[in-house]
C-alpha atoms as a PDB file:
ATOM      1  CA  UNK A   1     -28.280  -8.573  14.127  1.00  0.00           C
ATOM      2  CA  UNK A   2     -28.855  -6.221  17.375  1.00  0.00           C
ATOM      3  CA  UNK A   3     -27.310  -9.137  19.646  1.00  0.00           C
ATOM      4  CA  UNK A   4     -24.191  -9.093  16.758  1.00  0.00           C
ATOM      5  CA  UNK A   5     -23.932  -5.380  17.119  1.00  0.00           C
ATOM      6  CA  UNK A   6     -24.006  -5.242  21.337  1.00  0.00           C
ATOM      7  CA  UNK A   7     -20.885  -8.362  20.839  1.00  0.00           C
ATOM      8  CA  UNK A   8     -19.025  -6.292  18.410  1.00  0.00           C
ATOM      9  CA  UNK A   9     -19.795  -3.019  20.682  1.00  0.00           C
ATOM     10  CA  UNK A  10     -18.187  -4.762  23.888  1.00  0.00           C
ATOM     11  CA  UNK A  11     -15.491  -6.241  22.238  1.00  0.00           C
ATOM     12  CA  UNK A  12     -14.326  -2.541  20.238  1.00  0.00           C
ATOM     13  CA  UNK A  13     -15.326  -1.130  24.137  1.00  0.00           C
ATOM     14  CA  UNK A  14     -12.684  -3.831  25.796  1.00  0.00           C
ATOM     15  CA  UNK A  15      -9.926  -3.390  22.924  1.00  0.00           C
ATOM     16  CA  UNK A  16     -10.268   0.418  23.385  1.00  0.00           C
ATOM     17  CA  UNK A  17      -9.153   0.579  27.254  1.00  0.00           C
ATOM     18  CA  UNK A  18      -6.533  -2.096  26.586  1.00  0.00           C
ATOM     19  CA  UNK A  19      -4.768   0.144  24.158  1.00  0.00           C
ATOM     20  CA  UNK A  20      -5.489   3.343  26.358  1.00  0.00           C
ATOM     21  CA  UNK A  21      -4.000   1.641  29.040  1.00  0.00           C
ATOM     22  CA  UNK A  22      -1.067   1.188  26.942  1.00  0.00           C
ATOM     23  CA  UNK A  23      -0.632   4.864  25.727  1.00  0.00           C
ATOM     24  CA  UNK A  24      -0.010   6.015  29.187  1.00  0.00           C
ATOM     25  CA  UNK A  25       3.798   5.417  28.155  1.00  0.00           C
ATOM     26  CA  UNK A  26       3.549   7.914  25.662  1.00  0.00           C
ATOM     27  CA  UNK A  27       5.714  11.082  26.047  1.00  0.00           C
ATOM     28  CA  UNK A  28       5.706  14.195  24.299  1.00  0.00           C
ATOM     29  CA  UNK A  29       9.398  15.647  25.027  1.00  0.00           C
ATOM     30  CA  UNK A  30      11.000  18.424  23.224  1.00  0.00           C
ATOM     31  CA  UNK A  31      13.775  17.093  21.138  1.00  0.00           C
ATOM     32  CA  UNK A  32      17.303  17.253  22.047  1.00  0.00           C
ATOM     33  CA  UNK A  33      20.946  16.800  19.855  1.00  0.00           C
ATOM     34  CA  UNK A  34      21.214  13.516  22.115  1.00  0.00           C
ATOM     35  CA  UNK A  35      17.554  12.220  20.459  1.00  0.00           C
ATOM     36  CA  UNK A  36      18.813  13.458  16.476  1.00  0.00           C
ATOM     37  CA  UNK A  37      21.598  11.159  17.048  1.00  0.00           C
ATOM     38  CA  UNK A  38      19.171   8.101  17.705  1.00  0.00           C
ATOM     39  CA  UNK A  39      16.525   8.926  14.843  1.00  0.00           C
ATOM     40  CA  UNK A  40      16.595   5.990  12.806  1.00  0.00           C
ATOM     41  CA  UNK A  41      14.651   6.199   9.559  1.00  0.00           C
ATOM     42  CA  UNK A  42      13.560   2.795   8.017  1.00  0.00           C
ATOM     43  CA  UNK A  43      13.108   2.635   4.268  1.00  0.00           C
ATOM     44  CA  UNK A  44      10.769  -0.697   5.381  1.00  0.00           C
ATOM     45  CA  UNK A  45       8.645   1.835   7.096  1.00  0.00           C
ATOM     46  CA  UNK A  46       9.226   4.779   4.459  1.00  0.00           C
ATOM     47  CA  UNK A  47       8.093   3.175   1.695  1.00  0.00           C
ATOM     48  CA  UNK A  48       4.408   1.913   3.781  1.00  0.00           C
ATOM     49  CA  UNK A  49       3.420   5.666   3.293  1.00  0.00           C
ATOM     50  CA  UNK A  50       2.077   6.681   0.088  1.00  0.00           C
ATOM     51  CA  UNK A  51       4.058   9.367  -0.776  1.00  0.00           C
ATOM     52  CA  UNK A  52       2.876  13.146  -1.495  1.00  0.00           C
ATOM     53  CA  UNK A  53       1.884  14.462  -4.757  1.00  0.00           C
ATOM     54  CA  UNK A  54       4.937  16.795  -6.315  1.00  0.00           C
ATOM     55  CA  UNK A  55       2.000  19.300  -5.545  1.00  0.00           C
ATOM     56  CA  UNK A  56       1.193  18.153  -2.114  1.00  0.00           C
ATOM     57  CA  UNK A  57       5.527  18.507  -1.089  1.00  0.00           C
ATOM     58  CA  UNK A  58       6.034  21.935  -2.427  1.00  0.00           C
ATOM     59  CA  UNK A  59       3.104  23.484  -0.694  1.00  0.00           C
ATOM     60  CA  UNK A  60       4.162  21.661   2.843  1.00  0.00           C
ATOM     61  CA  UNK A  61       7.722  22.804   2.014  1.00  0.00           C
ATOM     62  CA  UNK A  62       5.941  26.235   1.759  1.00  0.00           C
ATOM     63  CA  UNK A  63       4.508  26.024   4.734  1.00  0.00           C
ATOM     64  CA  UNK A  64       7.495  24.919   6.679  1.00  0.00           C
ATOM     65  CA  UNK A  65       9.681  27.281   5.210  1.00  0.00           C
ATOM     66  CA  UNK A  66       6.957  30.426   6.237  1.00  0.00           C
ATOM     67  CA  UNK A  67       5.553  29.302   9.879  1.00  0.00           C
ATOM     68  CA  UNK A  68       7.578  25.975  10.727  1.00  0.00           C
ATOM     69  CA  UNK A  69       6.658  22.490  12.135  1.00  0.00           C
ATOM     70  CA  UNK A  70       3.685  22.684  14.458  1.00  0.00           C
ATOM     71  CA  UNK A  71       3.037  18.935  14.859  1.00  0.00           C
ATOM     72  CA  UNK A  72       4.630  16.706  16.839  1.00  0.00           C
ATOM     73  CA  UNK A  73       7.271  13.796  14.634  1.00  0.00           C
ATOM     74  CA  UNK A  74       6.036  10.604  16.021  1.00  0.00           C
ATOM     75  CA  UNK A  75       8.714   7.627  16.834  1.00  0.00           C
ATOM     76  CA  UNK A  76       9.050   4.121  18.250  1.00  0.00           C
ATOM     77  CA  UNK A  77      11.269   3.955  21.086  1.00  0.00           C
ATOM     78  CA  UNK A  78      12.128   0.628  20.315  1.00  0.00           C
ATOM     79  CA  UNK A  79      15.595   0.491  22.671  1.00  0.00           C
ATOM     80  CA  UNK A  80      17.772   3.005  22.112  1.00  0.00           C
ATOM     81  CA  UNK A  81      16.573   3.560  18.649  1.00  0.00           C
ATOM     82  CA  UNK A  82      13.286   6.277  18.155  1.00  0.00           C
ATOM     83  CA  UNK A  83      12.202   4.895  14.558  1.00  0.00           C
ATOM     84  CA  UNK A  84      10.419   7.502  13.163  1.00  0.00           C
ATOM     85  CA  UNK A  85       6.863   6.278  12.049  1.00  0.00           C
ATOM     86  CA  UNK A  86       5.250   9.651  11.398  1.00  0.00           C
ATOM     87  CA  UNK A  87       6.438  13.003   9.630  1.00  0.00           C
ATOM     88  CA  UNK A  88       9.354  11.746   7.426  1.00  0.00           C
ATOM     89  CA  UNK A  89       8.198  14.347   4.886  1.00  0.00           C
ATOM     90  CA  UNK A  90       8.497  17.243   7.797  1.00  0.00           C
ATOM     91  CA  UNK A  91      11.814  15.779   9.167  1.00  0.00           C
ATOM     92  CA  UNK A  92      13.158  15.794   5.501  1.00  0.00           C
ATOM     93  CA  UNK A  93      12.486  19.348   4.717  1.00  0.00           C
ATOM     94  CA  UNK A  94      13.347  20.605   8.193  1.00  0.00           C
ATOM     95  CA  UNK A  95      16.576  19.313   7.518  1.00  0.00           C
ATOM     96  CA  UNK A  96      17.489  20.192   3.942  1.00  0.00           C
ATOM     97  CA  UNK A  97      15.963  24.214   5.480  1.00  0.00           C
ATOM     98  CA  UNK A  98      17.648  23.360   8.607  1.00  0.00           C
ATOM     99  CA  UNK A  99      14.916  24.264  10.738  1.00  0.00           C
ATOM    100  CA  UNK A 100      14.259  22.988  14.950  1.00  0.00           C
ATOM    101  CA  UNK A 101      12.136  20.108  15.024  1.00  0.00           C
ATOM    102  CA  UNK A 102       9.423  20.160  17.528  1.00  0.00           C
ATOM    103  CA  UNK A 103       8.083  17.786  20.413  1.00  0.00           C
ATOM    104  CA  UNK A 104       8.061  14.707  19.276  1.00  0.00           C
ATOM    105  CA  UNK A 105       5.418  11.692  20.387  1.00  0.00           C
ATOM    106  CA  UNK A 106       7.317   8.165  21.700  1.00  0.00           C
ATOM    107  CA  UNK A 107       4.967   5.494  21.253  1.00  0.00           C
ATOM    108  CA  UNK A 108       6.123   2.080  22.234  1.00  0.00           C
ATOM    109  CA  UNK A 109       4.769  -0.852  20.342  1.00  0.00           C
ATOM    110  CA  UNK A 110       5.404  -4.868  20.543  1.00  0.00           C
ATOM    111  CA  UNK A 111       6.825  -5.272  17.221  1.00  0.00           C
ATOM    112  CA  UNK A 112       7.234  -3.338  13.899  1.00  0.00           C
ATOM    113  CA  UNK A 113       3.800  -5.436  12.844  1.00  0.00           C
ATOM    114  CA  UNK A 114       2.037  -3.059  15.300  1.00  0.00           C
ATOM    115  CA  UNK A 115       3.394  -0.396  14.009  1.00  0.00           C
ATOM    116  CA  UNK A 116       2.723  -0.682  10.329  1.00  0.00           C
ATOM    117  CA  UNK A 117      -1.078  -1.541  11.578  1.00  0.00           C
ATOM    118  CA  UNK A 118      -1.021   2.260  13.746  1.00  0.00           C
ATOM    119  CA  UNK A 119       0.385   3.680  10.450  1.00  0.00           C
ATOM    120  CA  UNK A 120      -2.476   2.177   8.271  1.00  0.00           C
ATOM    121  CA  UNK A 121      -4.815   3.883  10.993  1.00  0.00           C
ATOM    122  CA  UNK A 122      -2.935   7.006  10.954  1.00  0.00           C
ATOM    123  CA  UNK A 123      -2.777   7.903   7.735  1.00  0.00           C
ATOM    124  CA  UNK A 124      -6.644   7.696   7.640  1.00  0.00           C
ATOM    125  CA  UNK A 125      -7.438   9.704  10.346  1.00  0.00           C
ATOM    126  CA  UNK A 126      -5.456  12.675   9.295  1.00  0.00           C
ATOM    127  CA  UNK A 127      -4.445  12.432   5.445  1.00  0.00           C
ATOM    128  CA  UNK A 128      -6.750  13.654   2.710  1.00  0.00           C
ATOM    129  CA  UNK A 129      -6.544  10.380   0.749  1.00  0.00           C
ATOM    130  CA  UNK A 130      -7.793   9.743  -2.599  1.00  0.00           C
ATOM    131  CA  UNK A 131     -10.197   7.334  -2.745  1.00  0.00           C
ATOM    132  CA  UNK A 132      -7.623   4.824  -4.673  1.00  0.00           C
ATOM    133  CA  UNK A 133      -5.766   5.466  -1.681  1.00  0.00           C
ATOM    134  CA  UNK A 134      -8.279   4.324   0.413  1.00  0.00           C
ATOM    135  CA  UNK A 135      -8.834   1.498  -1.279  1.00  0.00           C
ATOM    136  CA  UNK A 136      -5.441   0.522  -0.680  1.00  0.00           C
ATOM    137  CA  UNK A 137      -5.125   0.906   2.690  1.00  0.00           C
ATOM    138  CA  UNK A 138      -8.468  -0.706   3.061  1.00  0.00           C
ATOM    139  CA  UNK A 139      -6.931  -3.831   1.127  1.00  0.00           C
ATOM    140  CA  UNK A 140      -4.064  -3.595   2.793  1.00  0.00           C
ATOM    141  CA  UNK A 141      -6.102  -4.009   6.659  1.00  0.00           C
ATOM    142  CA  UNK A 142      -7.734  -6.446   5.509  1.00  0.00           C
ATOM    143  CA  UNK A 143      -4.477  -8.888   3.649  1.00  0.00           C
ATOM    144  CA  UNK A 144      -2.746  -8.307   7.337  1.00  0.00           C
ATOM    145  CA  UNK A 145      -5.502  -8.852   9.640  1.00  0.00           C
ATOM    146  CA  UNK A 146      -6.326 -12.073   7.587  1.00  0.00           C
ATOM    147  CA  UNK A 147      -2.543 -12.661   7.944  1.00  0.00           C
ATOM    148  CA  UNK A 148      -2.028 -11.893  11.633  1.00  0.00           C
ATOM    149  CA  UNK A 149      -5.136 -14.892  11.581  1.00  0.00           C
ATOM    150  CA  UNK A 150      -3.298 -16.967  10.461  1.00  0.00           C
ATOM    151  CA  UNK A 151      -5.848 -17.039   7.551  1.00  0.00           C
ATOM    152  CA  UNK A 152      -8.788 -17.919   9.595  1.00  0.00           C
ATOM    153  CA  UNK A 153     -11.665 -15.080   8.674  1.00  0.00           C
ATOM    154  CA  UNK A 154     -14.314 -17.118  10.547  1.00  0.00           C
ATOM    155  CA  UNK A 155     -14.083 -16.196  14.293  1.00  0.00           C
ATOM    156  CA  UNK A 156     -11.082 -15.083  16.082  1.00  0.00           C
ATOM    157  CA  UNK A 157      -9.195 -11.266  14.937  1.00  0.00           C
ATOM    158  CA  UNK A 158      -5.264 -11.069  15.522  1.00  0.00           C
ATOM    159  CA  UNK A 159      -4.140  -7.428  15.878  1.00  0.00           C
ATOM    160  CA  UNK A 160      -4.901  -4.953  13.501  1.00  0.00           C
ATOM    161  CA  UNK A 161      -4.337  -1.061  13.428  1.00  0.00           C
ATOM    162  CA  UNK A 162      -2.425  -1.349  17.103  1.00  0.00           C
ATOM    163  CA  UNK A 163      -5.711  -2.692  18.764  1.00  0.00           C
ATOM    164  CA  UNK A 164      -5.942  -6.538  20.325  1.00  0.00           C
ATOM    165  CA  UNK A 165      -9.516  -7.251  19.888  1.00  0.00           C
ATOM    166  CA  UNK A 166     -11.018 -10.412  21.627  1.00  0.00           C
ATOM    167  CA  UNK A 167     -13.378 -12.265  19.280  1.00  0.00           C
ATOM    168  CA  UNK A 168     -15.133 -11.391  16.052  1.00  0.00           C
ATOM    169  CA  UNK A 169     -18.973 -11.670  16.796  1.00  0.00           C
ATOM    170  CA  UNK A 170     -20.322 -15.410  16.085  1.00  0.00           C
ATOM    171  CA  UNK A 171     -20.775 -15.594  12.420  1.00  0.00           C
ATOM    172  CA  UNK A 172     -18.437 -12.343  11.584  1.00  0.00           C
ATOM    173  CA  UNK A 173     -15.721 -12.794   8.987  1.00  0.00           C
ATOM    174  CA  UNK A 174     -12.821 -10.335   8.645  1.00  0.00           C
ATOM    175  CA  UNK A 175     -14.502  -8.729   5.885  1.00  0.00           C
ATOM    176  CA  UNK A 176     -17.376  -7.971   6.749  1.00  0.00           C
ATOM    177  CA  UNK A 177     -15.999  -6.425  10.644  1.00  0.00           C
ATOM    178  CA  UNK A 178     -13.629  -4.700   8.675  1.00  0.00           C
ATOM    179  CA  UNK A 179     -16.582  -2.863   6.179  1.00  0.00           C
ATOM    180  CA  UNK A 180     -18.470  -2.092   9.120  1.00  0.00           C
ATOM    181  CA  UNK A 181     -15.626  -0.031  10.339  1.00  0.00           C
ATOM    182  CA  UNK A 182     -15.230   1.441   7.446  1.00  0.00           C
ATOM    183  CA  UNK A 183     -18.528   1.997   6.906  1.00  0.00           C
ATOM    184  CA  UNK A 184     -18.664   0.330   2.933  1.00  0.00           C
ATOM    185  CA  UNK A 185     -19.546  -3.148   1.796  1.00  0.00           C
ATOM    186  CA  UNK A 186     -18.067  -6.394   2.231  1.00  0.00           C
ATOM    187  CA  UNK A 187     -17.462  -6.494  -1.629  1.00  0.00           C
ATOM    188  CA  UNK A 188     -15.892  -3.517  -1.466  1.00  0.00           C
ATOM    189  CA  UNK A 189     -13.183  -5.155   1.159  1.00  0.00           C
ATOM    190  CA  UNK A 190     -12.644  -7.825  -0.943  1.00  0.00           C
ATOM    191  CA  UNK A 191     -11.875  -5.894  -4.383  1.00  0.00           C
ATOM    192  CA  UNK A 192      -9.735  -3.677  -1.857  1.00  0.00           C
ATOM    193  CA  UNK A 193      -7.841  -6.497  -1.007  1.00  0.00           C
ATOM    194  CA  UNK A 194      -7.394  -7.781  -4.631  1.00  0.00           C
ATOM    195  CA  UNK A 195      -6.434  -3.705  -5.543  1.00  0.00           C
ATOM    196  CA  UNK A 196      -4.019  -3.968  -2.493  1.00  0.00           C
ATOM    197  CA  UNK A 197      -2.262  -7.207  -3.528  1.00  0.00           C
ATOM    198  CA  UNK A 198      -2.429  -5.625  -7.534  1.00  0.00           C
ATOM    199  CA  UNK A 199      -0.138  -2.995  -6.333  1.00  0.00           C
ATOM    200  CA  UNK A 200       2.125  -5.075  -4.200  1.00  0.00           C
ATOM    201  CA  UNK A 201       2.974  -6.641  -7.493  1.00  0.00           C
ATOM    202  CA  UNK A 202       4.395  -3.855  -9.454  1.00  0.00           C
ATOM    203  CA  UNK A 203       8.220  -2.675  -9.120  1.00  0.00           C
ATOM    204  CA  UNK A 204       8.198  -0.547  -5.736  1.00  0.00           C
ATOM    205  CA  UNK A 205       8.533   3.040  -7.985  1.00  0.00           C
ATOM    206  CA  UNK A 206       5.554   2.017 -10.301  1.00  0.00           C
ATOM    207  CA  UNK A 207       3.448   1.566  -7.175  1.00  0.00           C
ATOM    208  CA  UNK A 208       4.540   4.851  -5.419  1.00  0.00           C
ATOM    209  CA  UNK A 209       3.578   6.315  -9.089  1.00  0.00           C
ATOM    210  CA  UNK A 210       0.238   4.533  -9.249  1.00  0.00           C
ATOM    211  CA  UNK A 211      -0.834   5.948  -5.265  1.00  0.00           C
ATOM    212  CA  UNK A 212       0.511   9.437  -5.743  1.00  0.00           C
ATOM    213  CA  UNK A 213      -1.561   9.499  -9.037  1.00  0.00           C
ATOM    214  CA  UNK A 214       1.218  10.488 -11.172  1.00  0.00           C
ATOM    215  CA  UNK A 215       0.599   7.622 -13.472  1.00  0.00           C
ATOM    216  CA  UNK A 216      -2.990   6.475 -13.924  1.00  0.00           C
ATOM    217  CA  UNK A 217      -4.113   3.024 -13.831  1.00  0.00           C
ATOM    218  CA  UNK A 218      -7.751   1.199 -14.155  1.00  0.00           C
ATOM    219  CA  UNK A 219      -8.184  -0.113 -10.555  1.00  0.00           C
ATOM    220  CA  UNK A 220     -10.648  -3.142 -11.774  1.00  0.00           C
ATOM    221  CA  UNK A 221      -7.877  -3.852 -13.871  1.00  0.00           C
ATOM    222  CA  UNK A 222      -5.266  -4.064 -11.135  1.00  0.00           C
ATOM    223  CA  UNK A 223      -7.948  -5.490  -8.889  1.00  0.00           C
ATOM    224  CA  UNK A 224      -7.808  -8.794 -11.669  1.00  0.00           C
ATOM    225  CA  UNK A 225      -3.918  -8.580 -11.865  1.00  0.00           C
ATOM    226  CA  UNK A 226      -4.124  -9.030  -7.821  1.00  0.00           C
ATOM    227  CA  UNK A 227      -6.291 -11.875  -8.624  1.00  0.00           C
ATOM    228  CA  UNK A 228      -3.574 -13.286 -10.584  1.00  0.00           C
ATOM    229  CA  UNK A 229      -0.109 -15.268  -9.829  1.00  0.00           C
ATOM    230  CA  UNK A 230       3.199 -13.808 -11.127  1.00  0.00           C
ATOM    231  CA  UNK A 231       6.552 -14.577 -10.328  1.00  0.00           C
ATOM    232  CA  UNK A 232       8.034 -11.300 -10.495  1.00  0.00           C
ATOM    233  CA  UNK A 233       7.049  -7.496 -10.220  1.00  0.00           C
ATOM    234  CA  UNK A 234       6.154  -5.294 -13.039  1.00  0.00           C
ATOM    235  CA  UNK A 235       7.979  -2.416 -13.948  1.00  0.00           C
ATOM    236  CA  UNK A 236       5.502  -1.288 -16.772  1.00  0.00           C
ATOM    237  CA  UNK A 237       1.537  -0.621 -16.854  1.00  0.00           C
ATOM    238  CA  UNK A 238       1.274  -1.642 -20.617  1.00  0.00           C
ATOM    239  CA  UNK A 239       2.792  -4.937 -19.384  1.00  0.00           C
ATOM    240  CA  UNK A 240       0.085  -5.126 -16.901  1.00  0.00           C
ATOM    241  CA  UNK A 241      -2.881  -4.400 -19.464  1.00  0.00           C
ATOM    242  CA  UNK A 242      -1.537  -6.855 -21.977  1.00  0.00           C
ATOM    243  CA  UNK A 243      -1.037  -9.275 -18.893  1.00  0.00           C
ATOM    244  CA  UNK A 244      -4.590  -8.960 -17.765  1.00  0.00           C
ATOM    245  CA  UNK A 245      -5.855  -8.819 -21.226  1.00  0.00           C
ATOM    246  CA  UNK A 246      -4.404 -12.284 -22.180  1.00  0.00           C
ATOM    247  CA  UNK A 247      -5.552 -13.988 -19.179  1.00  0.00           C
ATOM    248  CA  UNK A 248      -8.914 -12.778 -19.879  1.00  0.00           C
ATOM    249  CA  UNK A 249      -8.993 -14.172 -22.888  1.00  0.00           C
ATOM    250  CA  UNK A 250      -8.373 -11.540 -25.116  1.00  0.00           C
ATOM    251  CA  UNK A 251      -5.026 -12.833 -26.906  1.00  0.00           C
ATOM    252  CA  UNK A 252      -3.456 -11.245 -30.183  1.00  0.00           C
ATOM    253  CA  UNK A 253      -4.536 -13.858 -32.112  1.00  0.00           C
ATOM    254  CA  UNK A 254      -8.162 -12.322 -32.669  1.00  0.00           C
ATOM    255  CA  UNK A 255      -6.438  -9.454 -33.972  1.00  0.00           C
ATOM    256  CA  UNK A 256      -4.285 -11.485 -36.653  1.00  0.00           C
ATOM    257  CA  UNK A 257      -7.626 -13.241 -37.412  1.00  0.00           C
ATOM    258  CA  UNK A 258      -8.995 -10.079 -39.111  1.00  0.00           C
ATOM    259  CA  UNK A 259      -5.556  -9.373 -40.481  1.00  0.00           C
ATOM    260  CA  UNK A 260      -4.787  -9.797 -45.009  1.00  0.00           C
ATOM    261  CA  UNK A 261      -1.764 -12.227 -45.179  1.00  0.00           C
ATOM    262  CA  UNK A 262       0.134  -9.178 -46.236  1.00  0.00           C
ATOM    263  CA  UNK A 263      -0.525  -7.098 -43.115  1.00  0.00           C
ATOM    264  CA  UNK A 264       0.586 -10.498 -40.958  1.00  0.00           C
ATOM    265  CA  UNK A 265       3.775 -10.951 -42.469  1.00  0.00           C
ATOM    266  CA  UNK A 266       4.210  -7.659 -41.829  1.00  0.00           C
ATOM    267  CA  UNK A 267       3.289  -7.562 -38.609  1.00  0.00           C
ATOM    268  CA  UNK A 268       5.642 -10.590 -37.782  1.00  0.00           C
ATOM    269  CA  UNK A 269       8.554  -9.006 -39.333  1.00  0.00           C
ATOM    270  CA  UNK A 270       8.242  -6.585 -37.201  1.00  0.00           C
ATOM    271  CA  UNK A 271       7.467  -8.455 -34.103  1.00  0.00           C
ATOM    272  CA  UNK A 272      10.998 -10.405 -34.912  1.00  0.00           C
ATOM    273  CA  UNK A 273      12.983  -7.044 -35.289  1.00  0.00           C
ATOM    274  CA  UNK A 274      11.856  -5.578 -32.446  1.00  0.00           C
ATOM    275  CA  UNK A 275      12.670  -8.600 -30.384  1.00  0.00           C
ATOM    276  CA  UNK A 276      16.283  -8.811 -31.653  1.00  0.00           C
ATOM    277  CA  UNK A 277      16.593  -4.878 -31.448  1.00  0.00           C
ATOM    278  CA  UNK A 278      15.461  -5.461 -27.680  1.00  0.00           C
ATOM    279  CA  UNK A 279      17.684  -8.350 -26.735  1.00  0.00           C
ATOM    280  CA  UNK A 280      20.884  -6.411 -28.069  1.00  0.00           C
ATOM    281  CA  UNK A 281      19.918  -4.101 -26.059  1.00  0.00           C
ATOM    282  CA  UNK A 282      19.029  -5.760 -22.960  1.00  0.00           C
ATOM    283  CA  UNK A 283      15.391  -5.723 -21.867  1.00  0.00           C
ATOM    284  CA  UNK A 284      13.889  -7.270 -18.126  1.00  0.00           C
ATOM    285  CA  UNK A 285      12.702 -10.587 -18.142  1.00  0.00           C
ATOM    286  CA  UNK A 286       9.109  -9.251 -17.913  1.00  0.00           C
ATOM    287  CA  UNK A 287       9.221  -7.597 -21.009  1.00  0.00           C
ATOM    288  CA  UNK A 288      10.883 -10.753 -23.170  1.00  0.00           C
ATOM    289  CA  UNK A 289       8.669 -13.181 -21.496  1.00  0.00           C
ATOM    290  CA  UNK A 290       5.746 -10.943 -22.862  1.00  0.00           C
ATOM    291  CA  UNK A 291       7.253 -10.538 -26.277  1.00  0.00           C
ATOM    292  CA  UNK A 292       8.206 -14.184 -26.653  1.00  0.00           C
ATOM    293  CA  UNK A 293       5.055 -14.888 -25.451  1.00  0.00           C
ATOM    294  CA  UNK A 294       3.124 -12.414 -28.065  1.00  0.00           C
ATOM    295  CA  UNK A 295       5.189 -14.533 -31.417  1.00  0.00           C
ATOM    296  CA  UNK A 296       4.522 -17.608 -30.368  1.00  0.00           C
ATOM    297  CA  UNK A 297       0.410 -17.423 -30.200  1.00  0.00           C
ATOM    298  CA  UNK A 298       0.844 -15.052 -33.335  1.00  0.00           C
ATOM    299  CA  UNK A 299       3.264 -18.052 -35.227  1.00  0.00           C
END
């Protein structure tokens, strides 16, 4: 374990001065009209930051408005382009305020891959997350690294959170180097990962909902829904529940079981009107492939 720990020390030490030695391009200039004009904001990269509480906005907004930017708007000089990767919440209220932007960091980065793993990193190191939003992001390291491995976890790691790292220690998966960093379990990683891949599979605003915690969801039951294939993104928690429910073996049919013949007609009838209420009035295909799917075991 000691000899695992001195590897994994040496190869963290190695990876460390490589990506120092690639900082030294960094610049902290103050920003011009000329730079404005080249800001390029990518909803790609947007949307990989969990966005602030209502709560969270109005008391930066505050701040702004009362002492102004302090830090530094990070970009990607990628060209002629600076992509902003950091501070799209600042750059949006100094604007709608108009207020002067600050210095601003260029970092320069192979390929937008890089930079989503920096923003992973970054958002860590200087964001009070919730620990559902931790558990994202920690999923989320983990599906990419495994990903940039081509889906090898056994003994070489691709790039992950902007650092090139040599070789996992003999016998080190992906999981388990990326709990030690972390400092939880390996389990933990992998019902991140499963949380992570739960989210990715609800309709982009659900998901922004879900992280910001403005609608609540169980995370061991989106942790089975990542477990699970879909074809298409969910646009509704219920759907989820009854989703996750029915694969678990929990259909409506143990419900009807306990049900007077009375109270099942009943129920049926309704089931029926409510499906041709819904397709007059147009419904997503999630929803009628759950409904249609709800008659039939109940028929």
């Amino acid at each position: 374990m000691a000899d695992q720990r001195g590897k994994l020390g040496s190869a963290l030490s190695g990876s460390l001065r490589k990506n120092q030695a690639r900082r030294k391009t960094v610049r902290q200039v103050a920003m011009g009209a000329s730079d404005l004009s080249r800001l390029r904001i990518l909803e790609e990269l947007k949307d990989f930051i969990i966005p602030l509480a209502a709560g969270e906005y109005a008391l930066l907004e505050q701040d702004i408005k009362a002492n102004g930017i302090h830090d530094p708007l990070i970009v990607w000089e990628r060209g002629e382009e600076l992509v902003l990767i950091d501070g799209h919440n600042r750059y949006e209220i100094a604007q709608k305020h108009q207020i002067d932007l600050p210095k601003f960091k260029r970092l320069q980065f192979d390929n937008i891959e890089q930079v989503k793993d920096f923003m992973i990193d970054h958002q860590f190191a200087r964001r009070n997350l919730t620990e559902p939003q931790k558990s994202f992001y920690r999923g989320l390291r983990y599906l990419r690294a495994e990903k940039q491995q081509g889906k090898r976890t056994d003994l070489e790691a691709g790039s992950t959170s902007g650092k090139i790292f040599q070789k996992l220690p003999e016998g080190k998966t992906t999981s388990e180097w990326i709990a030690e960093e972390y400092g939880v379990s390996e389990r933990t990683i992998r019902n991140d990962a499963n949380y992570a891949k739960g989210l990715e599979k609800l309709e982009k605003f659900l998901r922004k909902e879900v992280l910001s915690g403005k609608q609540k969801a169980s995370k061991g039951m989106l942790e089975k829904f990542g477990r699970y294939r879909t074809e298409e993104a969910y646009d509704d928690l219920k759907l989820v529940a009854a989703y996750v429910n029915k694969i678990d073996g929990k259909p409506a049919k143990k419900v009807q079981a306990n049900m007077s013949p009375e109270k099942t007609l009943q129920w049926k009838q309704t089931l029926s009107e409510q499906l041709t209420k819904c397709l007059s009035e147009g419904m997503s295909k999630t929803e009628l492939k759950f409904l249609v799917g709800e008659i039939i075991n109940e028929l």
